[in-house]
N, C-alpha and C. Protein backbone atom coordinates (compact mmCIF):
# COMPACT_ATOMS: atom_id res chain seq x y z
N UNK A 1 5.49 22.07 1.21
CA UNK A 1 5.66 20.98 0.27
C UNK A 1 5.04 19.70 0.82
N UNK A 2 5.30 19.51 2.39
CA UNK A 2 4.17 18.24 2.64
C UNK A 2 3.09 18.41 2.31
N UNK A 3 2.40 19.74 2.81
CA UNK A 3 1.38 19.96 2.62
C UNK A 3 0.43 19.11 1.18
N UNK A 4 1.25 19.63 -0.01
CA UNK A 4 1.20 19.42 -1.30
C UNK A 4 1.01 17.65 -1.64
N UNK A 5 1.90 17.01 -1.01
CA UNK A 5 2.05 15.70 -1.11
C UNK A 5 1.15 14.75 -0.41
N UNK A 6 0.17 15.49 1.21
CA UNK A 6 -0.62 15.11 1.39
C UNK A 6 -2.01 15.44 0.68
N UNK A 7 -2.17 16.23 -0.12
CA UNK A 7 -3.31 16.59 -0.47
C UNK A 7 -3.25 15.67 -1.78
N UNK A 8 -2.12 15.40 -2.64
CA UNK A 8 -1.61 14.68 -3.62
C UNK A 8 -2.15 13.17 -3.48
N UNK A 9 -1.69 12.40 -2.17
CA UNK A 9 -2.33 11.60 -1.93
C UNK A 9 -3.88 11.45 -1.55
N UNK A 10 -4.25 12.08 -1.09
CA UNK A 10 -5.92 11.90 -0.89
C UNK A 10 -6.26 12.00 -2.13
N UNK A 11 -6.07 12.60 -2.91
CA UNK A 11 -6.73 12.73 -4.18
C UNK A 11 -6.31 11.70 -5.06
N UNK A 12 -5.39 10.88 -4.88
CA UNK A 12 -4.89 9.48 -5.56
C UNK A 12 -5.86 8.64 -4.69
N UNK A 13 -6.20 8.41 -3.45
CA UNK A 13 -6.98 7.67 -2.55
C UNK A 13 -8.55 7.79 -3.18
N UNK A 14 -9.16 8.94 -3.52
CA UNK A 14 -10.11 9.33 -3.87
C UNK A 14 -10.63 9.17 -4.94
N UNK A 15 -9.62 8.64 -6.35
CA UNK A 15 -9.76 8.39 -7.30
C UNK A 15 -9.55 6.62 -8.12
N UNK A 16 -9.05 6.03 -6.54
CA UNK A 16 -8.79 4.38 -6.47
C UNK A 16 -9.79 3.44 -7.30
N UNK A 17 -10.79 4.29 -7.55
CA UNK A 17 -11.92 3.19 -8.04
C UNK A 17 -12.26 3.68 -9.56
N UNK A 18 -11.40 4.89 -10.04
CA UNK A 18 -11.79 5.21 -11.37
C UNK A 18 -11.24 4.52 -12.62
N UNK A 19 -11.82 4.41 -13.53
CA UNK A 19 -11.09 4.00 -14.57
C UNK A 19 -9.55 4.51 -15.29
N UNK A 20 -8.82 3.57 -16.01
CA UNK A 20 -7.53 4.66 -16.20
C UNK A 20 -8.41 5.82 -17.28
N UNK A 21 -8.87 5.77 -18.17
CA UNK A 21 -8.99 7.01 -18.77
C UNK A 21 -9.86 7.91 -17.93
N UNK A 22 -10.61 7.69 -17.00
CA UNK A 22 -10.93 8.67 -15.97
C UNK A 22 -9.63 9.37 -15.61
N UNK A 23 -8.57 8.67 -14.69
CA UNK A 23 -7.33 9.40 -14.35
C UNK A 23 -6.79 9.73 -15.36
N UNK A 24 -6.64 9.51 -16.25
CA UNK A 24 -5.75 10.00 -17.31
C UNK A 24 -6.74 11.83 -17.86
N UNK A 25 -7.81 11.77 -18.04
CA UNK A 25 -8.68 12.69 -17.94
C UNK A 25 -8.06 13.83 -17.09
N UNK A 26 -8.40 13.55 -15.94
CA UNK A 26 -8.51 14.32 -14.16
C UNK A 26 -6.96 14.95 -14.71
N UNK A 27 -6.22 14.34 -14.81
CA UNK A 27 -4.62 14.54 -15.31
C UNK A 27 -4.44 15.77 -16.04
N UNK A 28 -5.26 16.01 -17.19
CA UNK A 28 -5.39 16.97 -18.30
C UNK A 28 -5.76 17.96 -17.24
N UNK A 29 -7.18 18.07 -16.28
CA UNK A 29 -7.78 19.19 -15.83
C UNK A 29 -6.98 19.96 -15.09
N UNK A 30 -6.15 18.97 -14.22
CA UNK A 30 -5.31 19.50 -13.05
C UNK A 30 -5.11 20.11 -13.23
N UNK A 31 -3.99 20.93 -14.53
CA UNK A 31 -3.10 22.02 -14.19
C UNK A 31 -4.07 23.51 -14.52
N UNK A 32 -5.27 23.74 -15.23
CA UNK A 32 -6.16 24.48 -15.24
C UNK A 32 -6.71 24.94 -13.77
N UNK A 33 -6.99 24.05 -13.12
CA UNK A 33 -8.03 24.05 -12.15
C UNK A 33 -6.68 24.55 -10.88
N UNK A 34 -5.73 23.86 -10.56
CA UNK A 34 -4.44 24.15 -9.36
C UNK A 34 -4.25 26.01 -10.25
N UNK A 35 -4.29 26.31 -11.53
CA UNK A 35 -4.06 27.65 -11.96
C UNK A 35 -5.08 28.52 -11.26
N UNK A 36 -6.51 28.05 -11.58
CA UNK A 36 -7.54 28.76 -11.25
C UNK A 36 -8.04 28.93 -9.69
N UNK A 37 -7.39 27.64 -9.14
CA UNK A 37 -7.68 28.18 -7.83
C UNK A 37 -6.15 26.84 -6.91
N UNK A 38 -5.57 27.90 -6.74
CA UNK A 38 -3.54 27.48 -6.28
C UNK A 38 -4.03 27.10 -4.88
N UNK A 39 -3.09 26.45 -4.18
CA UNK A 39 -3.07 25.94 -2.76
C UNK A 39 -3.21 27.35 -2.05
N UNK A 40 -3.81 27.35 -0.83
CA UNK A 40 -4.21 28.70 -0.31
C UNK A 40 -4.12 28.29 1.50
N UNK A 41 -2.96 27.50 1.98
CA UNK A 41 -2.50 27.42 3.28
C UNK A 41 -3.11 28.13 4.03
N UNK A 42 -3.86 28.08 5.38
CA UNK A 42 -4.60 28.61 6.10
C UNK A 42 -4.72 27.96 7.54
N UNK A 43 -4.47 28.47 8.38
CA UNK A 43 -3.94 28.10 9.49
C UNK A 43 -5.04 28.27 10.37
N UNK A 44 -6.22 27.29 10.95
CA UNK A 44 -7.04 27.42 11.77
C UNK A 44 -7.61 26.26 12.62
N UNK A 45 -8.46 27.01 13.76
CA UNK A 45 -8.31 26.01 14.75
C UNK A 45 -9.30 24.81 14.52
N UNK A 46 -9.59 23.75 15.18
CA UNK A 46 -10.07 22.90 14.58
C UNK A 46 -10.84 21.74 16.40
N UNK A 47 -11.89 21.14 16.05
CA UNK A 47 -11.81 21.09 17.52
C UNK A 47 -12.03 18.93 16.91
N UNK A 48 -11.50 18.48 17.71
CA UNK A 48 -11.15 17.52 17.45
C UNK A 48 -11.56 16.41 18.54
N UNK A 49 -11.35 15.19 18.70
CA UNK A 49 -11.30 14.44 19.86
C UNK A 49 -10.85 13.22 20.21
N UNK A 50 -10.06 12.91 21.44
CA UNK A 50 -9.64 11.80 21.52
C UNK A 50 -10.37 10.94 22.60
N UNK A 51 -10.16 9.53 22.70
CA UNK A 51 -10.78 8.67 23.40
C UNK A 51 -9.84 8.66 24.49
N UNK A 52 -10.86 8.18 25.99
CA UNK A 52 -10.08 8.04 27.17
C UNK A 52 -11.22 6.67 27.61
N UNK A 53 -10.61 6.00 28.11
CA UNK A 53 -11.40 5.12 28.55
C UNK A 53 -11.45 4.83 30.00
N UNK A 54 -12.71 5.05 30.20
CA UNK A 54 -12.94 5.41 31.66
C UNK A 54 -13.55 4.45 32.41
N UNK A 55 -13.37 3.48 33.76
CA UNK A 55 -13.41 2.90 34.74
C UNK A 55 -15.42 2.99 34.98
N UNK A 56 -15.82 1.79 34.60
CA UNK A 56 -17.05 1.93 35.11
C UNK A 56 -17.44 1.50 36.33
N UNK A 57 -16.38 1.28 37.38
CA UNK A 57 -16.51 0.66 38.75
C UNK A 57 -16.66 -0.49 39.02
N UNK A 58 -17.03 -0.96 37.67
CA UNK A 58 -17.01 -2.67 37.54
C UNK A 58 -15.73 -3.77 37.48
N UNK A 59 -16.15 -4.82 37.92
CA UNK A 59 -14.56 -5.70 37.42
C UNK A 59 -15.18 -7.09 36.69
N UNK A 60 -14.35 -7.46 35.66
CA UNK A 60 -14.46 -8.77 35.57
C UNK A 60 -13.51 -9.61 35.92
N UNK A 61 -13.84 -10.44 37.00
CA UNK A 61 -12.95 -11.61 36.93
C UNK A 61 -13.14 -13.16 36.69
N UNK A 62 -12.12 -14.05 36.51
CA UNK A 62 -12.17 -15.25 36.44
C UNK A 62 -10.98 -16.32 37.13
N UNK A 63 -11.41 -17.07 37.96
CA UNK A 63 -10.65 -18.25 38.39
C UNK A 63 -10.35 -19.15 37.71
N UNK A 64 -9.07 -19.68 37.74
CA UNK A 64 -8.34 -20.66 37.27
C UNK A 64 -7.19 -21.42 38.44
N UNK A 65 -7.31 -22.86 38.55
CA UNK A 65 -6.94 -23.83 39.35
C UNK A 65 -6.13 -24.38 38.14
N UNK A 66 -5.41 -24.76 39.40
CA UNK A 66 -3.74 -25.66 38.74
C UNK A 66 -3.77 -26.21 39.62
N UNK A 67 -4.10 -27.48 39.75
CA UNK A 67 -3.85 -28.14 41.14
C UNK A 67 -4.47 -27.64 42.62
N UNK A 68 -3.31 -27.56 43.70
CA UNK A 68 -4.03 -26.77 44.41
C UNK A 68 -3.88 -25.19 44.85
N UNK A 69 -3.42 -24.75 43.35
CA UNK A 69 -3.27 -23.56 43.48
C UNK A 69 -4.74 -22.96 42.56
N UNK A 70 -5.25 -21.82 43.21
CA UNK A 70 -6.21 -20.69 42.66
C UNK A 70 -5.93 -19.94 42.27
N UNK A 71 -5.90 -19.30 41.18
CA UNK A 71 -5.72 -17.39 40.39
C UNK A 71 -6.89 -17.00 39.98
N UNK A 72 -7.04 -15.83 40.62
CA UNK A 72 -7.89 -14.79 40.12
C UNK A 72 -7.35 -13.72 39.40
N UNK A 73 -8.00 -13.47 38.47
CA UNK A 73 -7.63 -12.58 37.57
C UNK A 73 -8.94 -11.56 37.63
N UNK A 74 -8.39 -10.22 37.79
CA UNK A 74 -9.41 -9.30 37.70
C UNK A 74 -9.08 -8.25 36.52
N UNK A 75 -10.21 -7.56 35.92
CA UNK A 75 -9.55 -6.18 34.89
C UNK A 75 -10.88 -5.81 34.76
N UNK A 76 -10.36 -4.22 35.12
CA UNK A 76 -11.45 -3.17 35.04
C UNK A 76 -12.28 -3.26 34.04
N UNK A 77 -13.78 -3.18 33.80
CA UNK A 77 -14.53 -2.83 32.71
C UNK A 77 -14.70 -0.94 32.64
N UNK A 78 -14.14 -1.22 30.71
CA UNK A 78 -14.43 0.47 30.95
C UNK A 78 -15.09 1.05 29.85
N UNK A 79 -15.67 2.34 29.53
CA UNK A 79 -16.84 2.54 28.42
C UNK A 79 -15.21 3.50 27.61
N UNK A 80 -15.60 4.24 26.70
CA UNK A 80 -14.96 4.89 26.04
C UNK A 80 -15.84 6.55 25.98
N UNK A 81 -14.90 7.32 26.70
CA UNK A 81 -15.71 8.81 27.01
C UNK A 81 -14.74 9.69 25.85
N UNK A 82 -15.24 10.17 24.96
CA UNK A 82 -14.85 11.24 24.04
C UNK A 82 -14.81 12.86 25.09
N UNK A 83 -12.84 12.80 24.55
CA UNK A 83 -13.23 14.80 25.19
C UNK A 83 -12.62 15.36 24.08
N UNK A 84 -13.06 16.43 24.24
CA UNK A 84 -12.99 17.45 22.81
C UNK A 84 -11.67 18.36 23.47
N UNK A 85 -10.64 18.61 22.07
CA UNK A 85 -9.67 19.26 22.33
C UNK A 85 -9.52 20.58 21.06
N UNK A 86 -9.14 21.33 21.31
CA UNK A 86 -8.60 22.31 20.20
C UNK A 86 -6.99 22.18 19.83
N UNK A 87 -7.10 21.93 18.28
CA UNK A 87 -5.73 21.95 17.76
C UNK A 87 -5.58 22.55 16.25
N UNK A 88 -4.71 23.47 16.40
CA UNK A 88 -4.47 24.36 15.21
C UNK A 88 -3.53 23.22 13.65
N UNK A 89 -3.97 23.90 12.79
CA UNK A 89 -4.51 22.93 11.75
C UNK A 89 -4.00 23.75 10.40
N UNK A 90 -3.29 23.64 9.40
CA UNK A 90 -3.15 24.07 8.38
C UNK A 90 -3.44 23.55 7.42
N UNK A 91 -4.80 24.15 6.71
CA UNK A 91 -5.96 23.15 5.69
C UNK A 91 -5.71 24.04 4.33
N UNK A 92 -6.16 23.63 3.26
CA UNK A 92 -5.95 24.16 1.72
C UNK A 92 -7.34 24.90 1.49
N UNK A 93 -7.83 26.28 1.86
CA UNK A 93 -8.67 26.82 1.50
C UNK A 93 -9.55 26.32 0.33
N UNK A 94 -8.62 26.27 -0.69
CA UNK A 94 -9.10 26.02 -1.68
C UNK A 94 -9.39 24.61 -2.49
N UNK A 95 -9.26 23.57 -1.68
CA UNK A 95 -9.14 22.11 -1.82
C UNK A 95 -10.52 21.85 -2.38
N UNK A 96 -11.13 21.91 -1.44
CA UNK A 96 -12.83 21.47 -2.18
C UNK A 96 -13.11 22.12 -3.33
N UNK A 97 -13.12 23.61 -3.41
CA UNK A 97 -13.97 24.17 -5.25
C UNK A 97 -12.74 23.59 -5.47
N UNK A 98 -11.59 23.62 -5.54
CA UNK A 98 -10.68 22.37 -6.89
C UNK A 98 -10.95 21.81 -6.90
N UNK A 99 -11.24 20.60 -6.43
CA UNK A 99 -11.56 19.26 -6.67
C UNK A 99 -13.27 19.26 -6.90
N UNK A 100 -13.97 19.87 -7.04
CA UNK A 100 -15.32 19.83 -7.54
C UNK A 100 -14.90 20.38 -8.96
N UNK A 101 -14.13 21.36 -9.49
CA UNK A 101 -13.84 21.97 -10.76
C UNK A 101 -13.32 20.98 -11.41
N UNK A 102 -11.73 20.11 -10.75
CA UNK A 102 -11.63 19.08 -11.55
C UNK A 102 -12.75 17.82 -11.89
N UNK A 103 -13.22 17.41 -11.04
CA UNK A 103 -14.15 16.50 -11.27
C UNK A 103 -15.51 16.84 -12.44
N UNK A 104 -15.62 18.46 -12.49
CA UNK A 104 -16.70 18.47 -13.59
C UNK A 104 -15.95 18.76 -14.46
N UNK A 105 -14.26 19.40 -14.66
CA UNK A 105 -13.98 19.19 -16.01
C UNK A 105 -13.98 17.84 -16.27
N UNK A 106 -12.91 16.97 -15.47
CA UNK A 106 -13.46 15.22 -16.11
C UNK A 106 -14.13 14.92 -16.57
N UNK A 107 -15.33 15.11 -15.79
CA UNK A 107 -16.69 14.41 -16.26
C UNK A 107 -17.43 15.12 -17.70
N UNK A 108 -17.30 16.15 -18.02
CA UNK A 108 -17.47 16.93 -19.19
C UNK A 108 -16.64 16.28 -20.63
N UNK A 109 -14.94 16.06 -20.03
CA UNK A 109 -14.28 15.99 -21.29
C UNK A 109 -14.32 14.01 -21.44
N UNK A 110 -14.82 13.47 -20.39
CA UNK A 110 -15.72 12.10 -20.16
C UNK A 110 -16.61 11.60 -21.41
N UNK A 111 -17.42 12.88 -21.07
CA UNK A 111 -19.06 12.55 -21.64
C UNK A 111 -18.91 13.28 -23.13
N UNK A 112 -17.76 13.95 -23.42
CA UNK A 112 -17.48 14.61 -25.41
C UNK A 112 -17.02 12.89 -25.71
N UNK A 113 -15.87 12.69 -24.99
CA UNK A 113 -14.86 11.26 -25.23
C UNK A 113 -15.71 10.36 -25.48
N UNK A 114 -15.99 9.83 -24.15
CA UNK A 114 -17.03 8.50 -24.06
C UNK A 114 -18.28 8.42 -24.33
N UNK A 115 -19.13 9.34 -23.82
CA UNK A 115 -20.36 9.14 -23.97
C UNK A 115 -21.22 9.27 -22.52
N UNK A 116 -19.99 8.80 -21.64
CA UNK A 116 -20.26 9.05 -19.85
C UNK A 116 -19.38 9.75 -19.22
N UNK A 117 -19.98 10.18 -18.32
CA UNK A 117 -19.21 10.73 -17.29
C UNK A 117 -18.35 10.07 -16.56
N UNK A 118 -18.13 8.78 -16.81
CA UNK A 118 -16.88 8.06 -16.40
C UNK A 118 -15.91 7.86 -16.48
N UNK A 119 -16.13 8.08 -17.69
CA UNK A 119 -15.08 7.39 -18.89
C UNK A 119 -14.88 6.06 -19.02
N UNK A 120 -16.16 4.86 -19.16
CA UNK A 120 -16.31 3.53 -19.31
C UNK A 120 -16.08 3.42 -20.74
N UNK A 121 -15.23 2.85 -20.74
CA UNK A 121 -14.64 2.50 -22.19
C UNK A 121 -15.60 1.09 -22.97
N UNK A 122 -16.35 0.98 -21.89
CA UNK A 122 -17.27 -0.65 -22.45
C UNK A 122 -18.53 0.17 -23.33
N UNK A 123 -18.71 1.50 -23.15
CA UNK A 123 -20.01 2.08 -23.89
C UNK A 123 -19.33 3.18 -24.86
N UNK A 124 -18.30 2.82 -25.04
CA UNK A 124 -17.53 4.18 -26.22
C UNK A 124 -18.60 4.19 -27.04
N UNK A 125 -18.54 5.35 -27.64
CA UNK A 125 -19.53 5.75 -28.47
C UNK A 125 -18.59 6.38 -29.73
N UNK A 126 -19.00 5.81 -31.06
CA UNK A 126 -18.10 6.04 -32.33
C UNK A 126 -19.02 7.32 -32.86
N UNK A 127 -18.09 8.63 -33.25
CA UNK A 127 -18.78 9.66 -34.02
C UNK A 127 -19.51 9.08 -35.43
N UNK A 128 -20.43 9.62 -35.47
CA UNK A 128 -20.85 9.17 -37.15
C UNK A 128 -20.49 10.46 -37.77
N UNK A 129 -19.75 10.04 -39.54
CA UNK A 129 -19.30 10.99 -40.64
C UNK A 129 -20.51 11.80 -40.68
């Protein structure tokens, strides 16, 4: 069920810049397209990477006086070295052809509606009798 709710959100993230009758559209396709191709959990490895930041032997420092007191302040300069790790991963097989299926039903029932594949309501297009 997280699973579901994160994929839920990316696809609300993904659609941030559409018009409402675009989403309202995408809305209609969903339950066709989640029929035609359902969440498909799949558990695989994935190679990934985190940053370590590593000591270039260098230092920077700087002096500062207060009277007749001196401080030096020193701190390592360091680059950022990427290492690659393996971590197992449970992805939606079927995430991408859905979301390419919904997006061309949209854009299909878009371009009968509107006239575009957007669904820009500024170029509606009126049937003639």
């Amino acid at each position: 069920m997280k699973f579901l709710g994160v994929v839920l959100v990316g696809a609300a993230l993904l659609s941030g810049c559409a018009t409402k009758a675009y989403r309202a559209v995408e809305q209609e396709c969903k339950p066709a397209a989640f029929a035609d191709y359902p969440i498909n959990p799949v558990q695989v490895v994935q190679t990934r990477q985190r940053v370590m930041h590593v000591s270039t032997g260098m230092r920077n420092c700087f002096t500062t006086r207060d009277g007749a007191h001196t401080n030096t302040i020193c701190n390592d300069i360091t680059r950022p070295e990427y290492i690659p790790y393996q971590e197992r991963v449970v992805i939606d097989q079927n995430e991408a052809v859905r979301n390419m299926a919904i997006e061309s039903c949209a854009a299909n029932l878009c371009l009968q509606r509107y006239g575009n594949a957007k669904c820009k309501t500024d170029q509606l297009w009126v049937p003639v009798p």
